[in-house]
Protein backbone atom coordinates (compact mmCIF):
# COMPACT_ATOMS: atom_id res chain seq x y z
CA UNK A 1 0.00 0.00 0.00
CA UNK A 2 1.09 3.53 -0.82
CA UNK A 3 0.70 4.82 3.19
CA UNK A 4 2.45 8.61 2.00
CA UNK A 5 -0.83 9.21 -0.50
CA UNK A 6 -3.64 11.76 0.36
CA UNK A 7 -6.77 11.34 -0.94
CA UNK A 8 -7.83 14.51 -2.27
CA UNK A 9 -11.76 15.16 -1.74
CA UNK A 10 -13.99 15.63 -4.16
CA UNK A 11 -16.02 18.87 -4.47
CA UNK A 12 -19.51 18.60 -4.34
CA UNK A 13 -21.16 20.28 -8.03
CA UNK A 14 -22.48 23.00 -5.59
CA UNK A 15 -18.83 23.84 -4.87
CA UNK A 16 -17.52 23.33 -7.97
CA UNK A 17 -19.98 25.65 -9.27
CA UNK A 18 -19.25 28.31 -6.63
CA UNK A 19 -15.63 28.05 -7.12
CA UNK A 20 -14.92 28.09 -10.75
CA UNK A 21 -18.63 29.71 -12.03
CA UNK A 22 -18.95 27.70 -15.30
CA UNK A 23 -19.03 23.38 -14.95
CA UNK A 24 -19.18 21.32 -18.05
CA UNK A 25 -20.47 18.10 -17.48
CA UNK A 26 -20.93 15.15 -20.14
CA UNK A 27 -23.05 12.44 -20.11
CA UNK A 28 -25.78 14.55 -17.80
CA UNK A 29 -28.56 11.94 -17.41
CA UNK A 30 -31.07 14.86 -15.39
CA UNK A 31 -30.35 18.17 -16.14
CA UNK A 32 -33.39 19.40 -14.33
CA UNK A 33 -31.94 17.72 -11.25
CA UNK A 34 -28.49 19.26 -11.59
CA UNK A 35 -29.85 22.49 -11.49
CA UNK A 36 -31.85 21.53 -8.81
CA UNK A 37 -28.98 19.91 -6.56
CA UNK A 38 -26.47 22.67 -7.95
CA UNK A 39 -28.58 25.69 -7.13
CA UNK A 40 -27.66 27.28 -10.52
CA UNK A 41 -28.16 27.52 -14.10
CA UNK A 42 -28.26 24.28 -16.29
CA UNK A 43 -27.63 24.82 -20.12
CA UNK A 44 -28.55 22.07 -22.45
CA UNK A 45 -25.77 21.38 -25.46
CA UNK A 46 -25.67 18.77 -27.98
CA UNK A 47 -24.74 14.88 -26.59
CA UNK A 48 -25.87 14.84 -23.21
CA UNK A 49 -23.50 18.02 -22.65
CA UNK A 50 -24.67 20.41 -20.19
CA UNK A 51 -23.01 23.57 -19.06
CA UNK A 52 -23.91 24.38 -15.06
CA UNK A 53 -23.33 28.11 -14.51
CA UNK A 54 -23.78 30.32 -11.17
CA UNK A 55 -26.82 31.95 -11.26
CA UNK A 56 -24.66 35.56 -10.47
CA UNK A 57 -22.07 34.95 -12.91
CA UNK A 58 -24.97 33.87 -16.00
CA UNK A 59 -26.26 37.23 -15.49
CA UNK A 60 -22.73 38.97 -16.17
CA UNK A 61 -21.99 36.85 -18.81
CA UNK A 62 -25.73 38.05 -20.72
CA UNK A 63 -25.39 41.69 -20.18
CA UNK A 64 -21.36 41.07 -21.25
CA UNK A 65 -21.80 38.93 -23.93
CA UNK A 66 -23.52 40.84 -27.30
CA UNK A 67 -20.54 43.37 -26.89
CA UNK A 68 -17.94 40.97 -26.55
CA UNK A 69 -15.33 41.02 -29.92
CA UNK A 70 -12.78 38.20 -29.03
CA UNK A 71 -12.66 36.23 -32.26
CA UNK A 72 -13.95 32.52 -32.01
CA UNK A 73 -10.03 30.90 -32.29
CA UNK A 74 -9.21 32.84 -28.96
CA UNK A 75 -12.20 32.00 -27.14
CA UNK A 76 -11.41 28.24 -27.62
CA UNK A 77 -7.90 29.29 -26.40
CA UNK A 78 -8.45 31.28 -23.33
CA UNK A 79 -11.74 28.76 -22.65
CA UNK A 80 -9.25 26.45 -20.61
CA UNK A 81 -8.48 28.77 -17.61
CA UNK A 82 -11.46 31.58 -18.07
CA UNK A 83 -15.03 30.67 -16.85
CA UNK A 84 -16.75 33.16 -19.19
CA UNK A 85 -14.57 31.68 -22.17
CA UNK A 86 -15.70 28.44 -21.26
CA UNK A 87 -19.35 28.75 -21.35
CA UNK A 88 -19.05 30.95 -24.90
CA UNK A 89 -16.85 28.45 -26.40
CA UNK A 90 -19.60 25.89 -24.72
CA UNK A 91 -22.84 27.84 -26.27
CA UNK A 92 -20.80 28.28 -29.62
CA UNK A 93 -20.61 24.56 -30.01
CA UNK A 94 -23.88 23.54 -29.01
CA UNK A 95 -24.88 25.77 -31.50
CA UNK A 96 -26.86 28.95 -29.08
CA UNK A 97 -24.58 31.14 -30.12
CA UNK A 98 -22.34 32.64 -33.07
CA UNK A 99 -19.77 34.84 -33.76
CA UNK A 100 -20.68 37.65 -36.60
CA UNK A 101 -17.62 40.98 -35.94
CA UNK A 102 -19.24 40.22 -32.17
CA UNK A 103 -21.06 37.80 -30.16
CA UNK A 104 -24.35 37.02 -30.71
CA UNK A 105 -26.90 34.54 -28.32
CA UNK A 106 -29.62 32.47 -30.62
CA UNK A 107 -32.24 33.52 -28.21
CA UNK A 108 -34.96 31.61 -29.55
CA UNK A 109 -32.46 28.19 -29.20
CA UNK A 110 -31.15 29.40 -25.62
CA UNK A 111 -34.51 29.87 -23.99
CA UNK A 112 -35.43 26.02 -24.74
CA UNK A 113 -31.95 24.85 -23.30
CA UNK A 114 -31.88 26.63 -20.23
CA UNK A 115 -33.43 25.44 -16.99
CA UNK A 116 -33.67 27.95 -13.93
């Protein structure tokens, strides 16, 4: 046995969530429960994808978002260590938003995929 290793513990999604603001999680069997359990917003992608964003930090991101010029290459870049990054690289490829000289949400899409 390996007596010198910790066991690190894992973070409940509700900490998680509070911590780093934007969760992706794949293969999401109940969305409707995450957001229930999580306490925040649950955004439906393509494959069982689901992004699970804190309620405080969704609102940011929509009044932030239409203005927001960063071409699509650099989101995907700056995606690995930025929360806000991660959930517009996450709505560009599920398809609820696009990029056209700036941002733009595909409200009609978004309102079906997000539970509250």
């Amino acid at each position: 046995s390996r007596g010198g290793r910790r066991r690190r513990k894992r973070r409940s999604l509700e900490e998680a969530v509070r911590e780093d603001k934007v969760v992706i999680v794949k293969n999401a069997r109940s969305p409707e429960g995450l957001a229930r359990a999580s306490g925040a917003v649950v955004i439906e992608g393509f494959e069982n994808e689901v992004a699970v964003v804190d309620k405080e930090f969704w609102q940011t991101f929509l009044a932030a978002v239409e203005n927001d010029k960063t071409p699509p290459s650099a989101v995907e870049e700056k995606a690995k260590d930025k929360p806000y990054y991660r959930l517009l690289n996450f709505l560009s490829r599920s398809g609820l938003a696009y990029y056209d000289e700036s941002w733009k949400l595909i409200k009609d899409a978004l309102e079906g995929s997000v539970i509250e």
